[in-house]
PDB file of N, CA and C in Angstrom:
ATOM      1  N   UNK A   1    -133.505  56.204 108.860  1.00  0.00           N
ATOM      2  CA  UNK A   1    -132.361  55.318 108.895  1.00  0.00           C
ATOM      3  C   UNK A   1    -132.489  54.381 110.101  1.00  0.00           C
ATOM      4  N   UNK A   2    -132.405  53.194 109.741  1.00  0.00           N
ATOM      5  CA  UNK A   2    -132.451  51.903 110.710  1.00  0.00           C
ATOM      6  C   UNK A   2    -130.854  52.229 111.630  1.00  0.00           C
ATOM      7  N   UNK A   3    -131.231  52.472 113.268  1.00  0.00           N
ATOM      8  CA  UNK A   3    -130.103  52.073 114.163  1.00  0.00           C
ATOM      9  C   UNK A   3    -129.506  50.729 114.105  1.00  0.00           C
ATOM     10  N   UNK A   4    -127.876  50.079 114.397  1.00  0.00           N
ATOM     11  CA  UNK A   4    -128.114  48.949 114.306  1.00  0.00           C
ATOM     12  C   UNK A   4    -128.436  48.691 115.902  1.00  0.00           C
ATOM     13  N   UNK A   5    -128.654  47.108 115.540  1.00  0.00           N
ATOM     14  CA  UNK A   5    -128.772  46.506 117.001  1.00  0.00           C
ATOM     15  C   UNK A   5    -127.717  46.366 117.624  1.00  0.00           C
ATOM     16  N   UNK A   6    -127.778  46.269 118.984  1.00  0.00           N
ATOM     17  CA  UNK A   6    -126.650  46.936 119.895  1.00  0.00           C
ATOM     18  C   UNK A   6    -126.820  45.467 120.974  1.00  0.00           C
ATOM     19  N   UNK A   7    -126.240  44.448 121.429  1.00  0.00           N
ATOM     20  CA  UNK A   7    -126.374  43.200 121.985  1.00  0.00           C
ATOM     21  C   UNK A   7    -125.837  43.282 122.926  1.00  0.00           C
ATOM     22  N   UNK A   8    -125.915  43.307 124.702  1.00  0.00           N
ATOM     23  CA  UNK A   8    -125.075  43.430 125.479  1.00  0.00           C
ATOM     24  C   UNK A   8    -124.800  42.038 126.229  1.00  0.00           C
ATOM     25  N   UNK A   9    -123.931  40.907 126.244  1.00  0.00           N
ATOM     26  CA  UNK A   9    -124.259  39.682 127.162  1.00  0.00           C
ATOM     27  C   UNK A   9    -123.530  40.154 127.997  1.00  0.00           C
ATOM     28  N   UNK A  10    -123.356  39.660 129.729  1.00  0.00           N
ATOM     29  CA  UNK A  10    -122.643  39.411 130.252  1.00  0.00           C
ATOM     30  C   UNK A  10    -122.729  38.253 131.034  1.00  0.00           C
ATOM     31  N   UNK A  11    -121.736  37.213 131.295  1.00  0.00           N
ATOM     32  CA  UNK A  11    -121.941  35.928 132.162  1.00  0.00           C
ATOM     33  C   UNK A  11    -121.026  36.191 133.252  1.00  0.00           C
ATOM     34  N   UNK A  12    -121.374  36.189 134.296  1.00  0.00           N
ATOM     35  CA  UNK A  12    -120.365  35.795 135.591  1.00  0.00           C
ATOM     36  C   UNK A  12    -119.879  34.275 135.466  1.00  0.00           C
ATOM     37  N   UNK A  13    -118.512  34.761 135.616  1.00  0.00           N
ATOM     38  CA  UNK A  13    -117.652  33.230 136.344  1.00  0.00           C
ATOM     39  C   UNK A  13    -117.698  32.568 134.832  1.00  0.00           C
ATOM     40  N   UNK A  14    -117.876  32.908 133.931  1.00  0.00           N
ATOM     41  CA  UNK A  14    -117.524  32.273 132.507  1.00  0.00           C
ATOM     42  C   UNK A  14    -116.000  32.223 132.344  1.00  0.00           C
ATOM     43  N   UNK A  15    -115.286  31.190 132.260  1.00  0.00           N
ATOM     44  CA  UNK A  15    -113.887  31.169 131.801  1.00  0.00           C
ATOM     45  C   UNK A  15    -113.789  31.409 130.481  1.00  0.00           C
ATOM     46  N   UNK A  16    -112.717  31.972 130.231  1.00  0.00           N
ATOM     47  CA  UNK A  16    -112.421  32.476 128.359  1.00  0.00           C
ATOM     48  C   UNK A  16    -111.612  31.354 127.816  1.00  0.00           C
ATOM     49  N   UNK A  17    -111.303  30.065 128.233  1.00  0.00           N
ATOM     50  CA  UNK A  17    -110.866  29.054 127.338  1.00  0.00           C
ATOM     51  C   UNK A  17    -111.866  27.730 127.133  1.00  0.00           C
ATOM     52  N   UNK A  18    -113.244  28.366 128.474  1.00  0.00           N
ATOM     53  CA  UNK A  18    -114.299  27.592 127.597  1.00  0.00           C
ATOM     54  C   UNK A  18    -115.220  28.048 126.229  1.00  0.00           C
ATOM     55  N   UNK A  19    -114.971  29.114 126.067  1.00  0.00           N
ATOM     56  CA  UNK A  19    -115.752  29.796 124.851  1.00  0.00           C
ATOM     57  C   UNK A  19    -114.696  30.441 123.957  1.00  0.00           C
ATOM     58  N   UNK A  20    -113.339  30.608 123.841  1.00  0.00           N
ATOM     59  CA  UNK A  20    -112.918  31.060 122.728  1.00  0.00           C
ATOM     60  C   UNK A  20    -111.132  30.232 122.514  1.00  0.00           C
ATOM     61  N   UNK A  21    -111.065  29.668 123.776  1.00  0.00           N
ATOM     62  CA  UNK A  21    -109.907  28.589 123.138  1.00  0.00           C
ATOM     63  C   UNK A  21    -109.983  27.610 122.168  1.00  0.00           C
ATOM     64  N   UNK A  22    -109.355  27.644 121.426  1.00  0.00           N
ATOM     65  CA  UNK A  22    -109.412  26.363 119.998  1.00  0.00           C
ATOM     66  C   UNK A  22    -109.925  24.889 120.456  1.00  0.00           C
ATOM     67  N   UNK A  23    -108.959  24.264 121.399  1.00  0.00           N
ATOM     68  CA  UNK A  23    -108.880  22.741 121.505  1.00  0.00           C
ATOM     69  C   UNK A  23    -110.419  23.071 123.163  1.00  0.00           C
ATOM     70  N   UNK A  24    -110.986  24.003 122.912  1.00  0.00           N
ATOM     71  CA  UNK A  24    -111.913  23.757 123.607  1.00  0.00           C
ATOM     72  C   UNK A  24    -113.239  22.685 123.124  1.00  0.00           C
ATOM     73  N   UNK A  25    -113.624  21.816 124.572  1.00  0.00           N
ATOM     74  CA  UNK A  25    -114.292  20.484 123.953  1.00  0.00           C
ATOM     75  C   UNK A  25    -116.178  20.549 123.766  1.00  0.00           C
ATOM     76  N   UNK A  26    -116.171  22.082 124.502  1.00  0.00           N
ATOM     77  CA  UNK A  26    -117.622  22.503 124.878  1.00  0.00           C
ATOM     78  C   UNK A  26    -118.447  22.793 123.529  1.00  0.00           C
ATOM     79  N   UNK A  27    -119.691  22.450 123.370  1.00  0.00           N
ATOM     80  CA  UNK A  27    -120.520  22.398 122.012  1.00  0.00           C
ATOM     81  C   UNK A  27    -121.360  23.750 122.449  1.00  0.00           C
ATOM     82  N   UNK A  28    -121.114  24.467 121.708  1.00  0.00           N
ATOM     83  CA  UNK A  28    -121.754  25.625 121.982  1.00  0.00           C
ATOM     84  C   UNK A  28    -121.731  26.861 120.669  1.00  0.00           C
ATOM     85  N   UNK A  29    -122.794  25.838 119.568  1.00  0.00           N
ATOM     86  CA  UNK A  29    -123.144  26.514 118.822  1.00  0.00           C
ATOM     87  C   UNK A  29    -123.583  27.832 118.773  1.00  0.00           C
ATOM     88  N   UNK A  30    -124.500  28.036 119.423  1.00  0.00           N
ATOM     89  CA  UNK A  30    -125.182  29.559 119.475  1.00  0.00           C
ATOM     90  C   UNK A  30    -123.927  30.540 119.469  1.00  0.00           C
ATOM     91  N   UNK A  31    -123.060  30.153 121.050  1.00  0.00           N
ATOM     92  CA  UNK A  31    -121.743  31.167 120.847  1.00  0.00           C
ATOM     93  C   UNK A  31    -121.158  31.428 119.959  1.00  0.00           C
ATOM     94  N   UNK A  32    -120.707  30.342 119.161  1.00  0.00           N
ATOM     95  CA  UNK A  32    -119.665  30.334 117.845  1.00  0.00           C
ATOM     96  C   UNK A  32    -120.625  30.997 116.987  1.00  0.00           C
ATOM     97  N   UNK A  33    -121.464  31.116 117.011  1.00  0.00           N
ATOM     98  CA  UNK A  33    -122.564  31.675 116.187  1.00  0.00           C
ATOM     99  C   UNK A  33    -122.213  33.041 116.373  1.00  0.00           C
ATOM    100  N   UNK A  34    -122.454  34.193 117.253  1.00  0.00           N
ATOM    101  CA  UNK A  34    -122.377  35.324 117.832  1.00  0.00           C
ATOM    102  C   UNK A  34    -120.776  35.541 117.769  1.00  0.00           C
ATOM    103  N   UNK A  35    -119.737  34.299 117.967  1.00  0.00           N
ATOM    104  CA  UNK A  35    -118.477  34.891 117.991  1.00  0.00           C
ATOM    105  C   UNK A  35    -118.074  35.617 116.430  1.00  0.00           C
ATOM    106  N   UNK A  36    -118.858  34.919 115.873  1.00  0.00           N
ATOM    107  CA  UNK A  36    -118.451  34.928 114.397  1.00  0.00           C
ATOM    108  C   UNK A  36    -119.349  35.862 113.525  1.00  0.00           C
ATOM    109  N   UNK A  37    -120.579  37.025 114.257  1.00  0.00           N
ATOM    110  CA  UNK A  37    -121.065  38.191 113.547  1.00  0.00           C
ATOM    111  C   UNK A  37    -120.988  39.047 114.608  1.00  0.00           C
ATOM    112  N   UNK A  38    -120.162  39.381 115.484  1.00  0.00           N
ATOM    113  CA  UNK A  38    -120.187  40.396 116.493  1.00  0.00           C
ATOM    114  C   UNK A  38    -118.446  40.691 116.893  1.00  0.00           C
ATOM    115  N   UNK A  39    -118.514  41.224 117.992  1.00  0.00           N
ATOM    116  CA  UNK A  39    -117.258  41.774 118.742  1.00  0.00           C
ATOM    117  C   UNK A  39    -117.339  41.532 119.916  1.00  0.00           C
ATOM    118  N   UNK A  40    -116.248  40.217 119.785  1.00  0.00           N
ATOM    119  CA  UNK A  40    -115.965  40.354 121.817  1.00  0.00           C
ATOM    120  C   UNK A  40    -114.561  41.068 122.340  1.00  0.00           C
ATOM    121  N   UNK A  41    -114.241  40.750 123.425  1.00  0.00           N
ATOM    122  CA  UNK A  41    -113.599  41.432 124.409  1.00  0.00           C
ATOM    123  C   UNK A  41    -113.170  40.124 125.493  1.00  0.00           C
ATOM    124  N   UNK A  42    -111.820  39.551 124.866  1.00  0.00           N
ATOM    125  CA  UNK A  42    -111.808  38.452 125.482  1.00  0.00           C
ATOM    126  C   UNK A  42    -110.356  38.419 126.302  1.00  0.00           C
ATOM    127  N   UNK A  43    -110.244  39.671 126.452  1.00  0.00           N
ATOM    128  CA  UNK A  43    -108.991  40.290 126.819  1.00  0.00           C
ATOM    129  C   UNK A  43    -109.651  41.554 127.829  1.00  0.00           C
ATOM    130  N   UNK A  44    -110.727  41.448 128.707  1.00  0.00           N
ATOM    131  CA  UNK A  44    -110.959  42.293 129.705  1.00  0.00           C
ATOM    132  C   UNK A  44    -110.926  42.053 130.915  1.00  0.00           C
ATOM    133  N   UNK A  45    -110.139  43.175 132.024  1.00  0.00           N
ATOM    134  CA  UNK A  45    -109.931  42.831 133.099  1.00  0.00           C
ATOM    135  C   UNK A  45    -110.904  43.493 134.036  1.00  0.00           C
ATOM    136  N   UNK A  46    -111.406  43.058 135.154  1.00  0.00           N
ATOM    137  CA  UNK A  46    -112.510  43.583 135.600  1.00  0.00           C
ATOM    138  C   UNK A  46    -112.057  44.368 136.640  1.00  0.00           C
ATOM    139  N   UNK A  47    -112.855  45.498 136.865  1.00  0.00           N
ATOM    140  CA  UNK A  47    -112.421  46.513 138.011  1.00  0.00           C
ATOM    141  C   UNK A  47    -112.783  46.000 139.275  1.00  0.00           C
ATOM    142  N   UNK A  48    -113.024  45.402 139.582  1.00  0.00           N
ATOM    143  CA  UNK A  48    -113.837  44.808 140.714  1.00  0.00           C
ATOM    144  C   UNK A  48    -113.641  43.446 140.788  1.00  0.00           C
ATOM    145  N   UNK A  49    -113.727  42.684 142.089  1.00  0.00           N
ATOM    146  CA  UNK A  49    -114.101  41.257 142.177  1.00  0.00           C
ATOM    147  C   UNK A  49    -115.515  40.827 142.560  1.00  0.00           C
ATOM    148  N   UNK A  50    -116.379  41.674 142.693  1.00  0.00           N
ATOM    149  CA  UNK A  50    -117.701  41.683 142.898  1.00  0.00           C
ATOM    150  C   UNK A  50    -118.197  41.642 141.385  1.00  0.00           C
ATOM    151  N   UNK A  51    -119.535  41.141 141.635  1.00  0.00           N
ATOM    152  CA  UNK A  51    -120.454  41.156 140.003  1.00  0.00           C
ATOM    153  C   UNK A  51    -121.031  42.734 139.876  1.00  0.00           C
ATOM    154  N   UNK A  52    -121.671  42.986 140.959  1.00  0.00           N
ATOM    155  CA  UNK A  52    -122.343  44.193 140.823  1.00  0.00           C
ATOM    156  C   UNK A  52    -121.782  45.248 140.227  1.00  0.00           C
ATOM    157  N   UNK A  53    -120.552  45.511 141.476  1.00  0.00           N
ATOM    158  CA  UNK A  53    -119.658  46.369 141.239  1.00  0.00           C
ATOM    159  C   UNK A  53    -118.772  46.085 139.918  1.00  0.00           C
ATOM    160  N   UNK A  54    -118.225  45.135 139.259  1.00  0.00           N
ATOM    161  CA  UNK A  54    -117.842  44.996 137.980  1.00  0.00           C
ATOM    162  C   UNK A  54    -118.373  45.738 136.772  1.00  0.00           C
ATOM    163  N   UNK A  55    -119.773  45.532 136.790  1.00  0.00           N
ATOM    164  CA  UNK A  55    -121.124  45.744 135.886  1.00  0.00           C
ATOM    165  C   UNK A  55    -121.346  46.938 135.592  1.00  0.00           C
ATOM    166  N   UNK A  56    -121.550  48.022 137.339  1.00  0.00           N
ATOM    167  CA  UNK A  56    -121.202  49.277 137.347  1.00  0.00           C
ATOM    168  C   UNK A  56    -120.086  49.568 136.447  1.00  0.00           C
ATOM    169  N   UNK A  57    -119.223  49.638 136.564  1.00  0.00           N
ATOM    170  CA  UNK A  57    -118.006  49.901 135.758  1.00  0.00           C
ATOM    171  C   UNK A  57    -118.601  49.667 134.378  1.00  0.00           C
ATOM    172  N   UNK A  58    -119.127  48.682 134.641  1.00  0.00           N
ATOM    173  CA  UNK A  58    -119.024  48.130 132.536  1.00  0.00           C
ATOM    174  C   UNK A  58    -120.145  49.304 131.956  1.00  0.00           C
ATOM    175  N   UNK A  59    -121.122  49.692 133.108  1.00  0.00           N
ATOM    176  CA  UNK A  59    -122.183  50.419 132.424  1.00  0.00           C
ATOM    177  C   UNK A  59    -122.296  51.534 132.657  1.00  0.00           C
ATOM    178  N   UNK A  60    -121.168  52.579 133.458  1.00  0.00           N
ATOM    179  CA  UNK A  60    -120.762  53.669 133.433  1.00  0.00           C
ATOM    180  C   UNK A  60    -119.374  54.063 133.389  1.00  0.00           C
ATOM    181  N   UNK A  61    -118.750  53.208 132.746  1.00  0.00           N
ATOM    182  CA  UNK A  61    -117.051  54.021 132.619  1.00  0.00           C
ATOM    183  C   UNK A  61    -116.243  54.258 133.602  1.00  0.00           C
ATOM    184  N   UNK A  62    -117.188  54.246 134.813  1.00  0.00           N
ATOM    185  CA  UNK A  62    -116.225  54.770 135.817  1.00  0.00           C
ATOM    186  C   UNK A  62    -115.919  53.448 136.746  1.00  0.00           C
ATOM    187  N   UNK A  63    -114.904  53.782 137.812  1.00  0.00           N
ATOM    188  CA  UNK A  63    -114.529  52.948 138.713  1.00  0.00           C
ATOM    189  C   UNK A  63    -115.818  52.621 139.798  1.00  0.00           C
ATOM    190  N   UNK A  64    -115.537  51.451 140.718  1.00  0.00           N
ATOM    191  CA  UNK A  64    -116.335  51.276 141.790  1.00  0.00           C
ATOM    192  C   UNK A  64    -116.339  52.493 142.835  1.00  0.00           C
ATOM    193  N   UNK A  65    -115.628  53.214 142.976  1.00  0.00           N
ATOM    194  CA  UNK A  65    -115.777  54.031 143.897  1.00  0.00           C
ATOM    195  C   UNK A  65    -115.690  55.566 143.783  1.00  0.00           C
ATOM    196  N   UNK A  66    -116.212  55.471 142.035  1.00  0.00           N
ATOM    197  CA  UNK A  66    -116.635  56.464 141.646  1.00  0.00           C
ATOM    198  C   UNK A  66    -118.333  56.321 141.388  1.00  0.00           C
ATOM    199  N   UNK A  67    -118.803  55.386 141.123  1.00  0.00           N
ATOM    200  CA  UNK A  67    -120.099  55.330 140.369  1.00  0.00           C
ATOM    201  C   UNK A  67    -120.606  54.654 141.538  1.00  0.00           C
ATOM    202  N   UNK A  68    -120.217  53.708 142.714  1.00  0.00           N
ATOM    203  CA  UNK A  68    -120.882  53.640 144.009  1.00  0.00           C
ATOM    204  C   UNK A  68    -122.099  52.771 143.602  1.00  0.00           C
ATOM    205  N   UNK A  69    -121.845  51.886 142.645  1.00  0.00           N
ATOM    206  CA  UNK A  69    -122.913  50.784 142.058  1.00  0.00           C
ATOM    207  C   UNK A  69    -122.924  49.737 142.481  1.00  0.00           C
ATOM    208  N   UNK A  70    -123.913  48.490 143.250  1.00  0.00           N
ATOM    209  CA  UNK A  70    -123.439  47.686 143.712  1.00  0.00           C
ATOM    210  C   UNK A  70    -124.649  46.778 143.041  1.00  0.00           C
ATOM    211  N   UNK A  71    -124.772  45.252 143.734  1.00  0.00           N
ATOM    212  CA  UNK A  71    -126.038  44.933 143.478  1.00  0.00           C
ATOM    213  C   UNK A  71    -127.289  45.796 143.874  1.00  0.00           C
ATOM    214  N   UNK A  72    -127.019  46.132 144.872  1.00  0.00           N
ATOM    215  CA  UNK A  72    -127.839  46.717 145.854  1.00  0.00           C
ATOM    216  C   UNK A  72    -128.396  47.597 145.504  1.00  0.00           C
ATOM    217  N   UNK A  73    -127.639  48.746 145.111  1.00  0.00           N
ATOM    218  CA  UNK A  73    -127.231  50.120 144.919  1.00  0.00           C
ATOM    219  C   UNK A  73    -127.543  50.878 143.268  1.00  0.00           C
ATOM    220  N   UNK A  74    -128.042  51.335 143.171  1.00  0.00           N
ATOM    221  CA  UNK A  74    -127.654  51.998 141.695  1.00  0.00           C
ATOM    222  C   UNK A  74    -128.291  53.882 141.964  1.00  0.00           C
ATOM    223  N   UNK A  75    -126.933  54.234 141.175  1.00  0.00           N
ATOM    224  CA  UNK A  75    -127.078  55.807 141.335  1.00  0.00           C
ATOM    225  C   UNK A  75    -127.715  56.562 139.876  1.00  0.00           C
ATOM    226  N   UNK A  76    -129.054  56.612 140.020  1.00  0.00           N
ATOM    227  CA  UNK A  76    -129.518  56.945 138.677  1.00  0.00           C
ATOM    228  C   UNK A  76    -128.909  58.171 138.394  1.00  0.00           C
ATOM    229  N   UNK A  77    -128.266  59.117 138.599  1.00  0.00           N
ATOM    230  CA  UNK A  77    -127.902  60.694 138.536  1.00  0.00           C
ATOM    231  C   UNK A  77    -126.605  60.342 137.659  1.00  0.00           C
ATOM    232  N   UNK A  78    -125.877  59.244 137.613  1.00  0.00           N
ATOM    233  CA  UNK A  78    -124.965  58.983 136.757  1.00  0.00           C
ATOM    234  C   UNK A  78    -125.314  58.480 135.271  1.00  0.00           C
ATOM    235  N   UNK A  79    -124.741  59.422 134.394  1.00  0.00           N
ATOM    236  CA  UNK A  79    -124.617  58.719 132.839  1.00  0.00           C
ATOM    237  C   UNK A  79    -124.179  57.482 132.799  1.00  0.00           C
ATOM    238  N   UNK A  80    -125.067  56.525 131.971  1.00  0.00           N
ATOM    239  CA  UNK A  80    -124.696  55.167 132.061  1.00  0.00           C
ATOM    240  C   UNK A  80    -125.097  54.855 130.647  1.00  0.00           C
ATOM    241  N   UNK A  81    -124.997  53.925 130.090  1.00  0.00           N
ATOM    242  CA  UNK A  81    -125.006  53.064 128.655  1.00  0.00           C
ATOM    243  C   UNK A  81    -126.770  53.179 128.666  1.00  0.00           C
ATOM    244  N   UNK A  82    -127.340  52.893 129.671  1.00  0.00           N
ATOM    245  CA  UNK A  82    -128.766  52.850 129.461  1.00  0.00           C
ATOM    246  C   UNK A  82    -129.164  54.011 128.996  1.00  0.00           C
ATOM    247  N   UNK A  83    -128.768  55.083 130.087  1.00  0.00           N
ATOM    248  CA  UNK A  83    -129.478  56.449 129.702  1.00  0.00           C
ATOM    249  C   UNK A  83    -129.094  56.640 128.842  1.00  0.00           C
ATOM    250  N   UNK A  84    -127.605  56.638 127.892  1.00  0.00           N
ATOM    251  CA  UNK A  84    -127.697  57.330 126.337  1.00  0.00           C
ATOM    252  C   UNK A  84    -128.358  56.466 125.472  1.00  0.00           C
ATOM    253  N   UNK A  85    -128.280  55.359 125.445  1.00  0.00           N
ATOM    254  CA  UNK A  85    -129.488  54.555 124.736  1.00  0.00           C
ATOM    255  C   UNK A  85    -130.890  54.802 124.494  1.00  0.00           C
ATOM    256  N   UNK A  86    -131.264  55.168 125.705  1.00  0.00           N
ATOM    257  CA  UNK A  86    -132.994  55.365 125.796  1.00  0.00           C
ATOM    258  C   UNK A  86    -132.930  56.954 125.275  1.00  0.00           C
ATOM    259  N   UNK A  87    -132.057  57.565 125.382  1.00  0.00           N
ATOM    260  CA  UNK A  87    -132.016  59.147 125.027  1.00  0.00           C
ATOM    261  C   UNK A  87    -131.481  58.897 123.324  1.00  0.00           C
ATOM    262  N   UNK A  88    -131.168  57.864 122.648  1.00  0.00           N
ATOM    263  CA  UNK A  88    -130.689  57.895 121.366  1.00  0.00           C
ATOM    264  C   UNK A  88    -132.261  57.240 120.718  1.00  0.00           C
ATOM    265  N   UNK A  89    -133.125  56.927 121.811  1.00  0.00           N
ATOM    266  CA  UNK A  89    -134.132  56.097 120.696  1.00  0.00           C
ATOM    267  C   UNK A  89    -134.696  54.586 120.268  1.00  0.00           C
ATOM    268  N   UNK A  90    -133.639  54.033 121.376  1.00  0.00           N
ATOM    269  CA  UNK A  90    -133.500  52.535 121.526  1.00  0.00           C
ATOM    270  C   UNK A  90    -134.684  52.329 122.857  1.00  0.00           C
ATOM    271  N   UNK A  91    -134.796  51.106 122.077  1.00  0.00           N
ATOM    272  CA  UNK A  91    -135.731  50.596 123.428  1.00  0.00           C
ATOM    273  C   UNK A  91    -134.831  49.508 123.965  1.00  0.00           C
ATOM    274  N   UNK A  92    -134.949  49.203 125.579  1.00  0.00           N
ATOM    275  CA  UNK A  92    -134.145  48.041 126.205  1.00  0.00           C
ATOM    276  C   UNK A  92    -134.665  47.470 126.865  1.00  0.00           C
ATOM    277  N   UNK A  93    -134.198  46.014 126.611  1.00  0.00           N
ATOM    278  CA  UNK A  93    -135.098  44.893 127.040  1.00  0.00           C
ATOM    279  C   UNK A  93    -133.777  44.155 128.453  1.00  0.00           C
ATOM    280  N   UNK A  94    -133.872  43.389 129.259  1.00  0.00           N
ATOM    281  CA  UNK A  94    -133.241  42.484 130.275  1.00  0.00           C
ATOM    282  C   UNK A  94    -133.674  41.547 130.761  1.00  0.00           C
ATOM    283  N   UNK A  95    -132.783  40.944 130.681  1.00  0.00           N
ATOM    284  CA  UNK A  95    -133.043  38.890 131.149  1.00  0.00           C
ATOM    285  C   UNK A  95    -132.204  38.876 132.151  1.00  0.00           C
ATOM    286  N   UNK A  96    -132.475  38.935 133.482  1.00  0.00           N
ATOM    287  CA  UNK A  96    -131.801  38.719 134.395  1.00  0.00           C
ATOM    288  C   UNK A  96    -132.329  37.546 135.519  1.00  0.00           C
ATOM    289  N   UNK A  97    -131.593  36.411 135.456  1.00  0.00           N
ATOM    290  CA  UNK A  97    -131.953  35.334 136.831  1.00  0.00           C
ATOM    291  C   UNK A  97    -132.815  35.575 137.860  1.00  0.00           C
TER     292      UNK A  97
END
């Protein structure tokens, strides 16, 4: 049995009325593309005002000052989205700046 594919984006500092407000003026096919066969979350508040520390959160459930994730920082001993992934069979790829 084929897993499906599992897509993770995240953009810092992206405003949500340039990509999902109506009378928005921005051409951004690809998005509308993805808005329209996937699931966003355009209603999330971030635990953090940091990127790092945000991310943490997004990729272990827990708070910043539980999971102690920063840019800097990462605590491999914590369950995170990666490790059940790579433990379900998925391979993972990253595009990072």
């Amino acid at each position: 049995m084929n897993k499906p594919n599992i897509f993770i984006l995240t953009i810092d500092s992206l405003r949500k009325d340039k990509i999902f407000d109506e009378t928005s003026t921005a051409v951004i096919p690809n998005f509308n593309w993805l808005k329209q066969h996937s699931s966003s979350f355009t209603d999330a508040i971030s635990a953090s005002d940091e990127t790092g520390r945000s991310l943490g959160c997004l990729f272990t459930g827990l708070y910043p000052y539980n999971s102690e994730i920063t840019h800097f920082n990462f605590n491999s001993s914590i369950p995170n989205i990666f490790s059940i992934l790579n433990e379900n069979g998925y391979s993972r790829y990253a595009s990072v700046p």
